[in-house]
N, C-alpha and C. Protein backbone atom coordinates (compact mmCIF):
# COMPACT_ATOMS: atom_id res chain seq x y z
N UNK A 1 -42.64 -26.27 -6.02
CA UNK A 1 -41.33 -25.67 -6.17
C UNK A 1 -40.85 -25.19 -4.80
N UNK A 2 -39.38 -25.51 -4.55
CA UNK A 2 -38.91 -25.11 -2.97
C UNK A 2 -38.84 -23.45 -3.19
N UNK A 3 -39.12 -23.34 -1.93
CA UNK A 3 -38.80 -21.69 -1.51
C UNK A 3 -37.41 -21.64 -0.76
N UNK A 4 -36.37 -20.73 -1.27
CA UNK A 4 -35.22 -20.84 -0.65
C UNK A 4 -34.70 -19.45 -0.15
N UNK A 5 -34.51 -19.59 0.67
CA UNK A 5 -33.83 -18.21 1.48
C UNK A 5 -32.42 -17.95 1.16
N UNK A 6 -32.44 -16.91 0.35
CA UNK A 6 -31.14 -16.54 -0.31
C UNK A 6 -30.04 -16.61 0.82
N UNK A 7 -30.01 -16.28 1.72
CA UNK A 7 -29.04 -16.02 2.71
C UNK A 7 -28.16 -17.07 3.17
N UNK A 8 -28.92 -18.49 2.89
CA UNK A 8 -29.01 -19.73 2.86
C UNK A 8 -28.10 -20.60 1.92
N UNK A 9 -28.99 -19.79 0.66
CA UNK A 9 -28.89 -20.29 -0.55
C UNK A 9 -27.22 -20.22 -0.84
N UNK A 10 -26.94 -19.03 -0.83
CA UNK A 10 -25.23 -18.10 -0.91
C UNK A 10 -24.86 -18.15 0.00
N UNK A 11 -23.96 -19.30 0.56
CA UNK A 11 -23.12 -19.21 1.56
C UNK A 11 -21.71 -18.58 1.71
N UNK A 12 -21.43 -18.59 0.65
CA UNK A 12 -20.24 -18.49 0.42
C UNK A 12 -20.01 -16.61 0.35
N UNK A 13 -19.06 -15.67 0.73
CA UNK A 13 -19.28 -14.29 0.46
C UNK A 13 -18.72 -13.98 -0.60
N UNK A 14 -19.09 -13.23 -1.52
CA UNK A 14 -18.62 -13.04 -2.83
C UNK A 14 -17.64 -11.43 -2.99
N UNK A 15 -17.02 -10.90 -2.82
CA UNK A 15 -16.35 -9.84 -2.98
C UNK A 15 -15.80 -8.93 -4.30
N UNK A 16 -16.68 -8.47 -4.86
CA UNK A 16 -16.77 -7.79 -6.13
C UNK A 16 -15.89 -6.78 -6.65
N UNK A 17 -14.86 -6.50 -7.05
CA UNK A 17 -14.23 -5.74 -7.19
C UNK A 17 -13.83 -5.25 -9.10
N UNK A 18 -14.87 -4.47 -9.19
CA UNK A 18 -14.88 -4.08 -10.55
C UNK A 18 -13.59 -3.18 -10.80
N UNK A 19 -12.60 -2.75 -10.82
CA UNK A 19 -11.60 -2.16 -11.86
C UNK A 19 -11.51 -1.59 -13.11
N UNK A 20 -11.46 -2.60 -14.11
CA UNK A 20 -12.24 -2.34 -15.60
C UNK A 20 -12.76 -3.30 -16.06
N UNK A 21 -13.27 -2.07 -16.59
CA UNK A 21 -14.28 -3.65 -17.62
C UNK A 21 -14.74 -2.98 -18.54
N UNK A 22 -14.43 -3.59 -19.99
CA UNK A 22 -15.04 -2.87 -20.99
C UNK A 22 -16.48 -2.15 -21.08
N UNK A 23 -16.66 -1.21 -22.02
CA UNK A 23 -18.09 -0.28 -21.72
C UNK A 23 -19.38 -1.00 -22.22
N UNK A 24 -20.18 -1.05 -21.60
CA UNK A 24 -21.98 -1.57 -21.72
C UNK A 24 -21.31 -2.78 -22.57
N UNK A 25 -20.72 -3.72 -21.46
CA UNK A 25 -20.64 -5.33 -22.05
C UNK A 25 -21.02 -6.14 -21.08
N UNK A 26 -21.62 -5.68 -20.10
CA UNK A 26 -21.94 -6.58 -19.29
C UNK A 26 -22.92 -6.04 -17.85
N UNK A 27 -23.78 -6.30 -17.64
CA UNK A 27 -25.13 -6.16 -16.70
C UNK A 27 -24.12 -6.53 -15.39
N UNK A 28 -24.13 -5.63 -14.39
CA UNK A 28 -23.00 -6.47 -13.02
C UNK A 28 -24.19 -6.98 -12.28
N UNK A 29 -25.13 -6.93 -12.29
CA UNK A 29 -26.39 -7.13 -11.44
C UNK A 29 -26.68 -8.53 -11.51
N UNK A 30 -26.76 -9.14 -13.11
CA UNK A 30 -26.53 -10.02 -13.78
C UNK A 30 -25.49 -11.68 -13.51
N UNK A 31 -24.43 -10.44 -13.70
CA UNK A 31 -23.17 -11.20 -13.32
C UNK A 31 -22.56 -11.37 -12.27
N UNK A 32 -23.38 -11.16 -11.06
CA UNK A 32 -22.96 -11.00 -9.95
C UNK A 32 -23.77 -12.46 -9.69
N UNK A 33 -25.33 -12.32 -10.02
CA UNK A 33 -26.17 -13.31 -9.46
C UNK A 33 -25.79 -14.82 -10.11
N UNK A 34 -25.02 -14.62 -11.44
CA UNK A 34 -24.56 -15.77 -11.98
C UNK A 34 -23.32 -16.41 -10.79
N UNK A 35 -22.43 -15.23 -10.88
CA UNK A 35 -21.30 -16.04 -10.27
C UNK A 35 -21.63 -16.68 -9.32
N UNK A 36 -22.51 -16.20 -8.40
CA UNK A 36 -23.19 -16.96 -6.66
C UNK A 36 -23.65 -18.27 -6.67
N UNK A 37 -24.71 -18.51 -7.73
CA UNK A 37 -24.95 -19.29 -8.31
C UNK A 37 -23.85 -20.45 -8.65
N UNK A 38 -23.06 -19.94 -9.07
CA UNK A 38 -22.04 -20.50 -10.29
C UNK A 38 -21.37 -21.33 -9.11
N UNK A 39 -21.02 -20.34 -8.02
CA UNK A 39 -20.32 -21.00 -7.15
C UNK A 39 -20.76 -22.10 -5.99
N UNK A 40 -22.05 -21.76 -5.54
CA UNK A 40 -23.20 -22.91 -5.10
C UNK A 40 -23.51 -23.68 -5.26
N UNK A 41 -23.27 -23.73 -6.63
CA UNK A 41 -23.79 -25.44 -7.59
C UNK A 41 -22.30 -26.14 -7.85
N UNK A 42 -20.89 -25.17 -7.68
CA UNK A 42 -19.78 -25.93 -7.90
C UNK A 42 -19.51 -25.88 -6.54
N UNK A 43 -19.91 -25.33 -5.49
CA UNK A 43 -19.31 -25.90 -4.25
C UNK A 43 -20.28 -27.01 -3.53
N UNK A 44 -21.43 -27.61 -3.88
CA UNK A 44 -22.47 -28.20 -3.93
C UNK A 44 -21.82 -29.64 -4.60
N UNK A 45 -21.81 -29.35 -5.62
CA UNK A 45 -21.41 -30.32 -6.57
C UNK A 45 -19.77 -31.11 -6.69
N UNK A 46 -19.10 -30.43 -6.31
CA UNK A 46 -17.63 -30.49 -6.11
C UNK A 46 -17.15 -30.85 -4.34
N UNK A 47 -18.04 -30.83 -3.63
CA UNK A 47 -17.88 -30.86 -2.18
C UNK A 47 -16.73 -30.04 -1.67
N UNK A 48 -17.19 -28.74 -2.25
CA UNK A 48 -16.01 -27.62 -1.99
C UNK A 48 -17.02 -26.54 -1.01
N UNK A 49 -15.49 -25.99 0.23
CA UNK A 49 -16.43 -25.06 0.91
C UNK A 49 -15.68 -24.25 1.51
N UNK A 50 -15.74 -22.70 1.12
CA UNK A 50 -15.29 -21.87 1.00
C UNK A 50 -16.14 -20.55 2.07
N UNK A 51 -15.34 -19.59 2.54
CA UNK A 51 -15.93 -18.91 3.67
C UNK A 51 -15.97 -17.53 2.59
N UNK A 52 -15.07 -17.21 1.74
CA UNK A 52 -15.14 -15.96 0.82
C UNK A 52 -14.25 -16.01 0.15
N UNK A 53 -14.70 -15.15 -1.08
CA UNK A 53 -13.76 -14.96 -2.57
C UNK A 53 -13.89 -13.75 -2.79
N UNK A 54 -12.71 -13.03 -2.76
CA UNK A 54 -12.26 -11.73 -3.73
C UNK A 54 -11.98 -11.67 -5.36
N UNK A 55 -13.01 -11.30 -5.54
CA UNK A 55 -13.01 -11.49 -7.15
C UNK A 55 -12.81 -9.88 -7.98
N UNK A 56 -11.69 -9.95 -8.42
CA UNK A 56 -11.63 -8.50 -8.66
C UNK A 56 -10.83 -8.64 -10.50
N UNK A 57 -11.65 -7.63 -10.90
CA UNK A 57 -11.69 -7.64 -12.41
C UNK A 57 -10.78 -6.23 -12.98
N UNK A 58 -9.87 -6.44 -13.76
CA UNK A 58 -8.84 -5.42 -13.99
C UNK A 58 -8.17 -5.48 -15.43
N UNK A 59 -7.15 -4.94 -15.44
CA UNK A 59 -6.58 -4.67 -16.75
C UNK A 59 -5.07 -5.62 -16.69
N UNK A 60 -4.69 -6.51 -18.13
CA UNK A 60 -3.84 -6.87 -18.68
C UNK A 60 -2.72 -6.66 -17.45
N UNK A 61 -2.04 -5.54 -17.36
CA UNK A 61 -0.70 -5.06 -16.89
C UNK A 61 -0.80 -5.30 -15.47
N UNK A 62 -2.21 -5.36 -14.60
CA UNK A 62 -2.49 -5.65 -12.73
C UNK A 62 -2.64 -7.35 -12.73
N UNK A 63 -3.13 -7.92 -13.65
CA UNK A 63 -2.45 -9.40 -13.97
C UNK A 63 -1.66 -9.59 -14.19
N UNK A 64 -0.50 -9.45 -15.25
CA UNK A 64 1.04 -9.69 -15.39
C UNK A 64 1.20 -9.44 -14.21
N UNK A 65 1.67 -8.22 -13.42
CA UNK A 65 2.29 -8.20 -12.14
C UNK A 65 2.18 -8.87 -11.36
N UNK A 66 1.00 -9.56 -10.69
CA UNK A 66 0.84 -10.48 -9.93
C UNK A 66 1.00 -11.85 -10.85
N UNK A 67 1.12 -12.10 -11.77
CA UNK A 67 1.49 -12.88 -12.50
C UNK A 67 3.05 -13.60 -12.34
N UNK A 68 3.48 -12.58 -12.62
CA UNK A 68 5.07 -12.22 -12.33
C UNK A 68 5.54 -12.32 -11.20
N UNK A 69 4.83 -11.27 -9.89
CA UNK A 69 5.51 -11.48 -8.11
C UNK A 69 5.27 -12.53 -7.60
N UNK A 70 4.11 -13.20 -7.85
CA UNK A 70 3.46 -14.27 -7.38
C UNK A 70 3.67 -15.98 -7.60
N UNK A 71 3.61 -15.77 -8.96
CA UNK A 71 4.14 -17.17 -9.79
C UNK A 71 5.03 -17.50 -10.94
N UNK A 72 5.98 -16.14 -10.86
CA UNK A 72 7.02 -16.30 -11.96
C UNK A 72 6.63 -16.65 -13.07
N UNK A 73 5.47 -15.85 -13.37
CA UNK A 73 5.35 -15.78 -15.00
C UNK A 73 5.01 -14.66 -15.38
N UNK A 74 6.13 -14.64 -15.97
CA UNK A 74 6.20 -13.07 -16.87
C UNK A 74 5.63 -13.18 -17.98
N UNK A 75 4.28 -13.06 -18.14
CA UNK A 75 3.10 -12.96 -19.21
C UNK A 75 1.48 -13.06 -18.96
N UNK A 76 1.30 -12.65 -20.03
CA UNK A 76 -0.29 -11.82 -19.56
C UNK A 76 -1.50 -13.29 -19.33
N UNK A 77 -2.38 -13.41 -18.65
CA UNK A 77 -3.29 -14.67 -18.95
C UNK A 77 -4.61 -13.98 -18.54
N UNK A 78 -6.04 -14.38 -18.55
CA UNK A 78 -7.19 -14.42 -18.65
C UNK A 78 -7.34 -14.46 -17.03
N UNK A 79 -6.86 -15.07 -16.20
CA UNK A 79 -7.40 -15.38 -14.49
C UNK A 79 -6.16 -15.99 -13.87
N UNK A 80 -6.04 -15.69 -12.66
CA UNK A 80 -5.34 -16.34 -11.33
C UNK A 80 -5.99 -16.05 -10.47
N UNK A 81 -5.50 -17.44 -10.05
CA UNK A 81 -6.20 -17.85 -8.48
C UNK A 81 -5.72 -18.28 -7.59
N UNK A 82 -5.66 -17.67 -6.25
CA UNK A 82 -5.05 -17.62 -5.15
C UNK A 82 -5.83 -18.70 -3.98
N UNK A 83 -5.81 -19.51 -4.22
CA UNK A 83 -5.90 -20.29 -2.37
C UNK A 83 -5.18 -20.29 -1.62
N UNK A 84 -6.24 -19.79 -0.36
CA UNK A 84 -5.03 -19.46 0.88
C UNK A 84 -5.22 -20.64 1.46
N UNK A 85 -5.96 -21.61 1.37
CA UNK A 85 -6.51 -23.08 2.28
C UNK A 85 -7.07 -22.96 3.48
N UNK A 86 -7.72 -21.37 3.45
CA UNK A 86 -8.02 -21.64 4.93
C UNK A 86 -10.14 -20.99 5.01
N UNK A 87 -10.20 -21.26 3.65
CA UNK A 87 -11.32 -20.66 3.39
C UNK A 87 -11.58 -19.57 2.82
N UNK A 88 -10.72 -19.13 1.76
CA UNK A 88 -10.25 -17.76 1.45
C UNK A 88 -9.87 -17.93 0.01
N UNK A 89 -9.96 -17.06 -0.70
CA UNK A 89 -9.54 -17.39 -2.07
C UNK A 89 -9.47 -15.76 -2.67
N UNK A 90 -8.45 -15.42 -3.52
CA UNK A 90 -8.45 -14.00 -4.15
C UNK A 90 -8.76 -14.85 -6.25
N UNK A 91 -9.65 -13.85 -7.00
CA UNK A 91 -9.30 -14.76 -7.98
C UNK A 91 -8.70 -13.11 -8.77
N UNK A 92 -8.03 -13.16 -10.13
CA UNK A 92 -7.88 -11.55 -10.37
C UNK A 92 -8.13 -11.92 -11.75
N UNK A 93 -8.74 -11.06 -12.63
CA UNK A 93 -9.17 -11.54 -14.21
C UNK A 93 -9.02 -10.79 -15.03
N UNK A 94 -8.28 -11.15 -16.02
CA UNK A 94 -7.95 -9.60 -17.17
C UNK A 94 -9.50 -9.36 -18.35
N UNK A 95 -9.95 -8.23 -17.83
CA UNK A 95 -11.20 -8.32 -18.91
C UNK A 95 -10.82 -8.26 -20.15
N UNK A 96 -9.49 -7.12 -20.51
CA UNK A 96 -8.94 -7.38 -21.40
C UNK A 96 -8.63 -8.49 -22.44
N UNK A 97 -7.79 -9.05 -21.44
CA UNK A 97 -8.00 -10.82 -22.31
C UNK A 97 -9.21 -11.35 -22.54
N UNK A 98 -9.96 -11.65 -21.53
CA UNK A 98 -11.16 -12.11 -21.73
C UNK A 98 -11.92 -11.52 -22.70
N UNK A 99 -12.05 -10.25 -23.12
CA UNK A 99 -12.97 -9.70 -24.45
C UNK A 99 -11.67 -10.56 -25.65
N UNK A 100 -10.42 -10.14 -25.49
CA UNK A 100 -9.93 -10.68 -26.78
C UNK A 100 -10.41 -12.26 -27.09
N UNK A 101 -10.44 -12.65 -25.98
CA UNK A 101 -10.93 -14.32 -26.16
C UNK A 101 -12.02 -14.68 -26.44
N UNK A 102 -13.04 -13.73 -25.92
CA UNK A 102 -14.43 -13.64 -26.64
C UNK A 102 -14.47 -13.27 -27.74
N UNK A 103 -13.66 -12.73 -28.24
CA UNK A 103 -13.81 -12.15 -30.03
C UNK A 103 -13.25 -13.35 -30.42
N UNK A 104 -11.92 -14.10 -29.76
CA UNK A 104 -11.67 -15.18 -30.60
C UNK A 104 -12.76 -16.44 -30.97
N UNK A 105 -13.22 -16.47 -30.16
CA UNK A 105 -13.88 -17.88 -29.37
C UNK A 105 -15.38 -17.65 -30.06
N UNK A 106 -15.87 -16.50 -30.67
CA UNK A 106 -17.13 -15.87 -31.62
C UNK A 106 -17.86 -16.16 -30.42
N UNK A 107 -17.89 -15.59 -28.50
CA UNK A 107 -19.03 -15.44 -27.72
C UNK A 107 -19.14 -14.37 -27.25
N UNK A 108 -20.39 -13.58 -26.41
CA UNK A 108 -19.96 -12.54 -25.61
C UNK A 108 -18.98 -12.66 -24.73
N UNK A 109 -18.70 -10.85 -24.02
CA UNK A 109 -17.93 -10.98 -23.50
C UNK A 109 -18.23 -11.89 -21.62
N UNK A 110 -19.61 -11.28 -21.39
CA UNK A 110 -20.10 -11.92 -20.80
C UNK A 110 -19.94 -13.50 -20.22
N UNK A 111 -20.26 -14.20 -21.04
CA UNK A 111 -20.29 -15.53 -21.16
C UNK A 111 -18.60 -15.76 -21.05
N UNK A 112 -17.98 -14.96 -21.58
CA UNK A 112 -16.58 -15.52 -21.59
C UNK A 112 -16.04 -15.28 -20.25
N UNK A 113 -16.27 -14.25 -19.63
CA UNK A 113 -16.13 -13.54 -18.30
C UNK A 113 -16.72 -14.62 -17.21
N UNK A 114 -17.98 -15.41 -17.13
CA UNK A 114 -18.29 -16.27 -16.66
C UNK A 114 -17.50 -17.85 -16.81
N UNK A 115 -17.32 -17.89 -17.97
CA UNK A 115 -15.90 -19.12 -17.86
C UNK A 115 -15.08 -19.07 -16.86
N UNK A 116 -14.30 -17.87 -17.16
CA UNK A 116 -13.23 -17.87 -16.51
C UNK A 116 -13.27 -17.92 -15.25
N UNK A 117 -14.12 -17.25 -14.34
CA UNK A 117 -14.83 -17.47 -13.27
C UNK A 117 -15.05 -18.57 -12.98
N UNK A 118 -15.87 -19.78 -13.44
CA UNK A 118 -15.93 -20.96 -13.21
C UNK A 118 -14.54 -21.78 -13.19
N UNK A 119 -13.94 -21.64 -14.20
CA UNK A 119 -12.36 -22.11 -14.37
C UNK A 119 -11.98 -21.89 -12.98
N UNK A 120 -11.74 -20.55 -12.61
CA UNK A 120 -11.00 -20.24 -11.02
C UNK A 120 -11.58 -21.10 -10.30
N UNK A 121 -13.09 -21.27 -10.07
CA UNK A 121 -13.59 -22.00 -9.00
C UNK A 121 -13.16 -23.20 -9.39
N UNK A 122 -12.88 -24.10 -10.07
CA UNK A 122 -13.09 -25.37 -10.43
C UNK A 122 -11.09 -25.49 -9.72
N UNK A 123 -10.47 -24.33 -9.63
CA UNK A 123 -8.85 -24.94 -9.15
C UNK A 123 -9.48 -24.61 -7.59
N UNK A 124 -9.94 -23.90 -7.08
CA UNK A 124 -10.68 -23.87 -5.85
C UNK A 124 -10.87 -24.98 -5.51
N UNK A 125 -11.66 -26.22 -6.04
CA UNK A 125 -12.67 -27.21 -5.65
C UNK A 125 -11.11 -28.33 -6.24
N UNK A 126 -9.90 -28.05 -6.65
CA UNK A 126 -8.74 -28.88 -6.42
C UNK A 126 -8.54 -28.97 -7.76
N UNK A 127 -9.19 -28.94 -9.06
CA UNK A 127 -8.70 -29.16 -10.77
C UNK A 127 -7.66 -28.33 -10.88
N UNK A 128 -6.66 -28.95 -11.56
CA UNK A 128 -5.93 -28.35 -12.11
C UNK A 128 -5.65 -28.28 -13.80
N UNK A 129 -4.97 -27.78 -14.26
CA UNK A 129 -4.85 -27.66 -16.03
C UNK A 129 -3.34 -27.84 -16.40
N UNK A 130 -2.45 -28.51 -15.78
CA UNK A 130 -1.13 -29.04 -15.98
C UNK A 130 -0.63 -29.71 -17.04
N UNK A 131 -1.55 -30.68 -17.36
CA UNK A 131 -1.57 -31.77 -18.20
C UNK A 131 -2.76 -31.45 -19.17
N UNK A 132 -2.45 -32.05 -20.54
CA UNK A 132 -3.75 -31.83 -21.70
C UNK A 132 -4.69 -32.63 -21.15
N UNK A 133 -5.01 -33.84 -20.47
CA UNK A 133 -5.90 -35.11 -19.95
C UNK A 133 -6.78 -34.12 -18.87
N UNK A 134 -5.89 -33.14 -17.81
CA UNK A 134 -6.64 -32.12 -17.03
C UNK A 134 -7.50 -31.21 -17.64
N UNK A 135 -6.48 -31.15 -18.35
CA UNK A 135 -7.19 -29.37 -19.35
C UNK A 135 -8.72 -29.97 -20.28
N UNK A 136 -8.34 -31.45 -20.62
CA UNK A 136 -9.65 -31.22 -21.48
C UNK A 136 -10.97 -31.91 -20.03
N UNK A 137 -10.67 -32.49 -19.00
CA UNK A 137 -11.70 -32.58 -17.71
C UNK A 137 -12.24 -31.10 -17.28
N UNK A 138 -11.29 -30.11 -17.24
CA UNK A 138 -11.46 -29.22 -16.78
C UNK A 138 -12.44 -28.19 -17.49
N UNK A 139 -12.17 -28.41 -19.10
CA UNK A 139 -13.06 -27.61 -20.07
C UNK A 139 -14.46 -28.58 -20.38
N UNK A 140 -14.83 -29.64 -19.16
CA UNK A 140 -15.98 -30.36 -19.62
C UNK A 140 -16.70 -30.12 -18.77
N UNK A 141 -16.38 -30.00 -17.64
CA UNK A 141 -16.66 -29.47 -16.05
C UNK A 141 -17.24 -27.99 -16.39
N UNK A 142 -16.07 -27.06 -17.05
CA UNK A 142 -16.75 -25.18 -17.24
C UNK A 142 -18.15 -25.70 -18.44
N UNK A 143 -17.64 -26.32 -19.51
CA UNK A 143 -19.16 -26.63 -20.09
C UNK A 143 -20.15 -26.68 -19.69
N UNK A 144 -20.11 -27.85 -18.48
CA UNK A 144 -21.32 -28.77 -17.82
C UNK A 144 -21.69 -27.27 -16.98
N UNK A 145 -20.69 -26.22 -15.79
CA UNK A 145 -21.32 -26.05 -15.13
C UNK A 145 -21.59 -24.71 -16.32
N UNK A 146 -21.01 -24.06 -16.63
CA UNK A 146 -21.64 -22.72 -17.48
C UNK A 146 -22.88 -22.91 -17.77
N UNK A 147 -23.21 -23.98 -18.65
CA UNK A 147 -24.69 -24.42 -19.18
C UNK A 147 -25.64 -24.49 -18.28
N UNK A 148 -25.34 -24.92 -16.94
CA UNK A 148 -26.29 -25.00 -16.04
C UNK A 148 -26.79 -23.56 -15.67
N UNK A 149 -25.49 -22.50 -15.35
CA UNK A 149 -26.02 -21.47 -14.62
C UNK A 149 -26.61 -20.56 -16.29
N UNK A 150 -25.58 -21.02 -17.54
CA UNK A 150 -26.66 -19.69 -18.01
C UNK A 150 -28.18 -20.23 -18.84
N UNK A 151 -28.80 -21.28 -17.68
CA UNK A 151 -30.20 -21.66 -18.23
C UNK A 151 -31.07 -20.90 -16.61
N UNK A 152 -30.44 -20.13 -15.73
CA UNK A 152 -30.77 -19.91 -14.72
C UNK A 152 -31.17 -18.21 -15.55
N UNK A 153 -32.04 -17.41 -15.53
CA UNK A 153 -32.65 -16.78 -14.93
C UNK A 153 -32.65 -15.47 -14.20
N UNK A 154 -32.14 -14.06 -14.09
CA UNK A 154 -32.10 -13.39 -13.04
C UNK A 154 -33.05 -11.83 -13.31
């Protein structure tokens, strides 16, 4: 089995920015080591390469707004994602939504929180969800990679 030097391993810088997040639904210790992961094997796999991501997790109403100033949509969604193209990426995620979507969807919130995450990375690495033909590549891709990272371990 290879020995790998984390420092190595995670190239990419990850920037954590908790806000809210519903109460004892989720290990950040956990979900931190997933996302790194998450993003290693999709920037690995995707021939995507990124210098850092601001990933910051918040409430319904700090999404609409940037929702709204940013891309003229006045309504609430699960994640946006910002590429600056220069190695830089902001992603912003309503936990809010995301637990409602986990109650819809019968998963944790966890696991749902990790989708969406992958989703962002996957418009990172150039997918988009414009078209239904995208949207269902795009939900085969979060399958393929979700499954991978949550057989990983931490």
């Amino acid at each position: 089995m290879p020995i790998y030097n984390l420092s190595e391993l995670f190239l990419t810088k990850v920037n954590f920015i908790f806000e809210h997040l519903p109460d004892n639904r989720l290990s950040k210790k956990e979900f931190k080591g997933k996302v790194k992961m998450a993003l290693r094997i999709i920037e690995e796999s995707e021939n995507m390469n990124l210098e850092s991501v601001n990933l910051r997790i918040t409430d319904d109403e700090s999404v609409r707004e940037f929702n709204k100033s940013y891309l003229n949509h006045d309504y609430y969604t699960d994640v946006i994602t910002f590429d600056y193209n220069d190695g830089t990426a902001d992603v912003m995620i309503s936990s809010v939504t995301v637990l409602k979507n986990a109650e819809n969807y019968s998963v944790s919130f966890s696991n749902e929180l990790l989708r969406v995450v992958i989703h962002s990375f996957l418009h990172l690495a150039g997918y988009d969800d414009i078209s239904l033909a995208k949207q269902k590549i795009m939900k085969l891709k979060e399958d393929h990679y979700l499954k991978v990272v949550e057989t990983i371990t931490f």
